[in-house]
Protein backbone atom coordinates (compact mmCIF):
# COMPACT_ATOMS: atom_id res chain seq x y z
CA UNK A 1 -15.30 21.99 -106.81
CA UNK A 2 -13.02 24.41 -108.38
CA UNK A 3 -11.87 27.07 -105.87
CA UNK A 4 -11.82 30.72 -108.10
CA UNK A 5 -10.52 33.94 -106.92
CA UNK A 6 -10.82 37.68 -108.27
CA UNK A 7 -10.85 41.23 -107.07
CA UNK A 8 -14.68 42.08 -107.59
CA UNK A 9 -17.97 40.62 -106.84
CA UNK A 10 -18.69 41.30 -110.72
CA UNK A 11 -15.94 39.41 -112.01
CA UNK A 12 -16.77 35.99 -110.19
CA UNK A 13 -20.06 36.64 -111.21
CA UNK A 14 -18.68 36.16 -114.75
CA UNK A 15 -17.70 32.52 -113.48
CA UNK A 16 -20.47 31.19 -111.46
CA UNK A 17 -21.56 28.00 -111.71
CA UNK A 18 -23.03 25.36 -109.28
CA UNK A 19 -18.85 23.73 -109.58
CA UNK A 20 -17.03 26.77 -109.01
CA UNK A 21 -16.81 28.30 -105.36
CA UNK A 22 -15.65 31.96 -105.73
CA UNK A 23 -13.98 34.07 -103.39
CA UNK A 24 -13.55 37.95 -104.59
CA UNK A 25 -10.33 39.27 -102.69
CA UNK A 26 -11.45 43.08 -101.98
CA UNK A 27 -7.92 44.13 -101.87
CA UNK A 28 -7.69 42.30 -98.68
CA UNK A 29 -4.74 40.18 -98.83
CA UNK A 30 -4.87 38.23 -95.36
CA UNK A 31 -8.69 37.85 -95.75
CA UNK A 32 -8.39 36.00 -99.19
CA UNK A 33 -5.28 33.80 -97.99
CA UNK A 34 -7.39 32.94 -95.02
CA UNK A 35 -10.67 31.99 -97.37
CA UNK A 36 -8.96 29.88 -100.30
CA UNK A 37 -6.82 27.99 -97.48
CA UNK A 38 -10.36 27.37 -95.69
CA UNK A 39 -11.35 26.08 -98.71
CA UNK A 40 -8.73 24.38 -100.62
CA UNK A 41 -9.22 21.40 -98.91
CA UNK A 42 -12.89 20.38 -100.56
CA UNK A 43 -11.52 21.89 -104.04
CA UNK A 44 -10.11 20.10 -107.00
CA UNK A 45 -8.18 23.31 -108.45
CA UNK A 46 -7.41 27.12 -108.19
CA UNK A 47 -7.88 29.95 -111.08
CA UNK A 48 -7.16 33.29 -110.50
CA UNK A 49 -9.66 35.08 -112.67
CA UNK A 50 -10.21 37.94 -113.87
CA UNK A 51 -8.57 41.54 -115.49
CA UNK A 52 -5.96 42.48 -115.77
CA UNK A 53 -3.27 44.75 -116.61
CA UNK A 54 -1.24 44.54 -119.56
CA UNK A 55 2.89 44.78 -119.16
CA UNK A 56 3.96 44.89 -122.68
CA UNK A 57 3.01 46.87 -125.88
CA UNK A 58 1.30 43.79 -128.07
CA UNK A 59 -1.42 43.11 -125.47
CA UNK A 60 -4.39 45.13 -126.04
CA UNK A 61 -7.63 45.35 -124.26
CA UNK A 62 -9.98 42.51 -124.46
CA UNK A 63 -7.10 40.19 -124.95
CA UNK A 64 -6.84 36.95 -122.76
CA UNK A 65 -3.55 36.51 -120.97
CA UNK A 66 -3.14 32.52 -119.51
CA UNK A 67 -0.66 32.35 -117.36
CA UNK A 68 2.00 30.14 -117.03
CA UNK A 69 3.31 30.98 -113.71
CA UNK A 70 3.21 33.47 -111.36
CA UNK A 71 6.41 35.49 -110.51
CA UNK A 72 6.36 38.59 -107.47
CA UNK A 73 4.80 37.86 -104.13
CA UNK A 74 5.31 34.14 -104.51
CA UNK A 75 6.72 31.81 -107.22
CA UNK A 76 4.56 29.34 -109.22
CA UNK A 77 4.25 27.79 -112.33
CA UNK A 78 0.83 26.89 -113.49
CA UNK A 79 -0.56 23.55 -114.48
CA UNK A 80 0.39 22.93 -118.14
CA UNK A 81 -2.09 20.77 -118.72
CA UNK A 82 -5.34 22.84 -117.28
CA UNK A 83 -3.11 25.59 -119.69
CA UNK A 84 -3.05 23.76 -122.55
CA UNK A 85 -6.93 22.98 -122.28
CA UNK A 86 -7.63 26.71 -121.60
CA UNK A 87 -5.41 28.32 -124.64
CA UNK A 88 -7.42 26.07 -127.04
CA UNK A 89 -10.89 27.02 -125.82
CA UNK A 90 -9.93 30.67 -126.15
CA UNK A 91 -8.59 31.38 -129.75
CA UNK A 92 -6.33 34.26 -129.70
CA UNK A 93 -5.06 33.76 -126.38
CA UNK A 94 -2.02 34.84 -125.15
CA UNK A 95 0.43 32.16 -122.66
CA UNK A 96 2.80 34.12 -120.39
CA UNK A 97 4.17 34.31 -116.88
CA UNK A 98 1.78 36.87 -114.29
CA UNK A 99 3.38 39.40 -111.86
CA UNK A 100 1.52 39.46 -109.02
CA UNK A 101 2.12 41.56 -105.43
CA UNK A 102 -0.37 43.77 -104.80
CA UNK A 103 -1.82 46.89 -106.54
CA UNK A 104 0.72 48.36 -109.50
CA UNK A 105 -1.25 51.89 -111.38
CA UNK A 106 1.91 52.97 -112.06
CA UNK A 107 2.44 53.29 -115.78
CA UNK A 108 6.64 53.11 -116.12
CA UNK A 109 6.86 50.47 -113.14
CA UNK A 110 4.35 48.27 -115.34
CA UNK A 111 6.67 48.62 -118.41
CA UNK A 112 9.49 47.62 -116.16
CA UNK A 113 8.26 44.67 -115.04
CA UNK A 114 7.18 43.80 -118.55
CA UNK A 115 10.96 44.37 -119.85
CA UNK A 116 11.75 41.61 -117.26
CA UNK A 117 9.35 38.91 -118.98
CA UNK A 118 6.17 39.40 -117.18
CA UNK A 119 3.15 39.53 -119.66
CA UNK A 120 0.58 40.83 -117.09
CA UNK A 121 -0.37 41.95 -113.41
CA UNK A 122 -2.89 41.49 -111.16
CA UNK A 123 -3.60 41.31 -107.03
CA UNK A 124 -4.65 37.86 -106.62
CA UNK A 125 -2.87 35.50 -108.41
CA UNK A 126 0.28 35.27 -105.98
CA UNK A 127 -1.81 34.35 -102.96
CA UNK A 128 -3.84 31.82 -105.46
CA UNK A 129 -0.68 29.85 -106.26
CA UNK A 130 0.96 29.89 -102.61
CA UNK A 131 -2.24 28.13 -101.42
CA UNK A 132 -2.69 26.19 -104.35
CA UNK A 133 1.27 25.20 -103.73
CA UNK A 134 0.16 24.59 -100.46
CA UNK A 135 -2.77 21.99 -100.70
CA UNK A 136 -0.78 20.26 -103.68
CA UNK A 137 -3.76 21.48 -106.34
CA UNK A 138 -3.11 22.58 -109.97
CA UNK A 139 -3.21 26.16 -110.45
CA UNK A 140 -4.38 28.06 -113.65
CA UNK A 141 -4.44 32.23 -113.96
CA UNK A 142 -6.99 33.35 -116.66
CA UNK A 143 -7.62 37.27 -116.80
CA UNK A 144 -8.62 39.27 -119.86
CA UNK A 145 -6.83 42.92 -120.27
CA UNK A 146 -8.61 45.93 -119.25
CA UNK A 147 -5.66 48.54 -119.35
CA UNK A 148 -2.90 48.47 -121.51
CA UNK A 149 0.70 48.85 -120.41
CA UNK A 150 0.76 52.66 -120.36
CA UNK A 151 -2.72 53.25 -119.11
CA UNK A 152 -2.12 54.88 -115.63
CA UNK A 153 -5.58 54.00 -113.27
CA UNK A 154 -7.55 56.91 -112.46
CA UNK A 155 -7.65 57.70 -108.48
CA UNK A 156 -11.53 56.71 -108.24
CA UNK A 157 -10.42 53.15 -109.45
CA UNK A 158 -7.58 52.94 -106.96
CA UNK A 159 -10.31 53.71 -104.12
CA UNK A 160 -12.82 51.70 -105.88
CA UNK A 161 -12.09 48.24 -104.14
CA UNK A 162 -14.41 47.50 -100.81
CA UNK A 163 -14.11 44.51 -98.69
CA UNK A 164 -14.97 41.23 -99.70
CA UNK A 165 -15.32 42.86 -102.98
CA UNK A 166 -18.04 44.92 -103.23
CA UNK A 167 -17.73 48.38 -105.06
CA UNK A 168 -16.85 51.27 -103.46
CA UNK A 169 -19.86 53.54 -104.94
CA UNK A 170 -18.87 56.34 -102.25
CA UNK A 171 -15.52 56.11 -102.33
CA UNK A 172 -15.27 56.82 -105.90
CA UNK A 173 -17.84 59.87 -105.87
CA UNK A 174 -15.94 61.15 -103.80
CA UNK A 175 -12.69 61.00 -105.75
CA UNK A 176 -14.62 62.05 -108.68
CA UNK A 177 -16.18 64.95 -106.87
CA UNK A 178 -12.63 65.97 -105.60
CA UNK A 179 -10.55 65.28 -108.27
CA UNK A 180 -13.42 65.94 -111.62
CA UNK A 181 -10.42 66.33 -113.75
CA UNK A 182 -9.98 62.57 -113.74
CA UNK A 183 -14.01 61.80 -115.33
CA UNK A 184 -13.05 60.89 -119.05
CA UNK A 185 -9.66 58.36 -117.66
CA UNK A 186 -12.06 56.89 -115.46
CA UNK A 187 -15.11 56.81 -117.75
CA UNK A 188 -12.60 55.43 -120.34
CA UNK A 189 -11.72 52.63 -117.51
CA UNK A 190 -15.28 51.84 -116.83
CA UNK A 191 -15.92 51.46 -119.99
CA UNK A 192 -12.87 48.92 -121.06
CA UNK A 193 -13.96 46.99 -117.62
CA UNK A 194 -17.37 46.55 -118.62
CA UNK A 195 -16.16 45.12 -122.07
CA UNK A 196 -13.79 43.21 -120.52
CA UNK A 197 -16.57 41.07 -118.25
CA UNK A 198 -18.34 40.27 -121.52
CA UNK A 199 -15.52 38.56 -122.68
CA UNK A 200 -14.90 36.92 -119.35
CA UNK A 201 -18.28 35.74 -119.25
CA UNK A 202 -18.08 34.43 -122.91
CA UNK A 203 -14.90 32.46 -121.80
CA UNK A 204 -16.71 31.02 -118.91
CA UNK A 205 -19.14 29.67 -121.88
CA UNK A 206 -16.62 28.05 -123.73
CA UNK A 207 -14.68 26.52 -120.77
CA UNK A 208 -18.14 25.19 -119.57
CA UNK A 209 -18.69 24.94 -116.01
CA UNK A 210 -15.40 23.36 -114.56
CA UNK A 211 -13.21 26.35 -116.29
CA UNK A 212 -11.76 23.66 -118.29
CA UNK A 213 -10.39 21.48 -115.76
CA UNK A 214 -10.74 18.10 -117.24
């Protein structure tokens, strides 16, 4: 069984397969920890999957970003050879090192972190690697783009995130509602996320149904 984790409900859905066990974070850091350490003990691997957001200039969205290691909350390197298998499923993908601590929307502070060798960020993959380091299982990050470096998130996407990872449809009318100014950024974003889960899900084919884990 390989053990997956994401944000939303829609992006494991991108993954499933009777061989991968997905558990969608929600934005709820202790919950996921608590679920992938449950878990890790029946699973052959970890993947943080997913988007993602880009740190430097060159990555653009729609691109896949494979990680190498993980660098923020926790410290990790990723399994080179689960890597190695993934890059040459997915021509065109990029192989870089993942910041990961918990939500960053802020445009200049996701250039920053890109000036110090970080490719992209994301929410999940630090607790992903510090159970993965954990159990003694290989580790592999795979997340496609869906906002480039400068792209600031809307505020309806930054409420957007219910537990367990549903969507938060009422949270984010009422951001919209209150804040209407924000409709084309966050139409844009919609629009670049829905993209984005095609590729995911045409990744998924071309991995097959163990993600590429030989």
């Amino acid at each position: 069984m390989i053990l997956l984790t994401c944000g939303f409900i829609v992006e494991a859905q991108t993954a499933a397969s009777d061989q991968v066990t997905a558990v969608p974070g929600g934005g709820d850091a202790s919950y996921l920890a608590a679920e992938l350490d449950r878990l890790a003990p029946q699973a052959e691997g970890i993947v943080s999957w997913g988007l993602t957001g880009a740190l430097v200039d060159d990555l653009a969205i729609g691109d896949w970003v494979i990680g190498t290691g993980v660098s923020g909350g926790f410290e990790a390197d990723c399994d080179a050879g689960w890597r190695d298998c993934v890059l040459a499923a997915l021509p065109g993908a990029r192989a870089g090192r993942f910041h990961a601590d918990g939500l960053l929307a802020d445009a200049p502070a996701k250039r920053r972190l890109g000036e110090g060798g970080a490719l992209a960020v994301d929410m999940e993959s630090h607790i992903a690697a510090r159970v993965a380091a954990k159990h003694g299982l290989p580790l592999l990050i795979a997340r496609v783009v869906s906002d480039r470096v400068d792209d600031a998130m809307p505020p309806a996407v930054l409420v957007s995130m219910g537990p367990r990872g549903k969507t938060a449809y009422a949270r984010v009318a009422a951001s919209l509602a209150r804040y209407p100014a924000q409709v084309p950024a966050f139409a844009a974003f919609a629009r670049h996320s829905m993209a984005c889960l095609k590729v995911l899900r045409e990744g998924r084919e071309r991995l097959g149904p163990r993600l590429g884990l030989g």
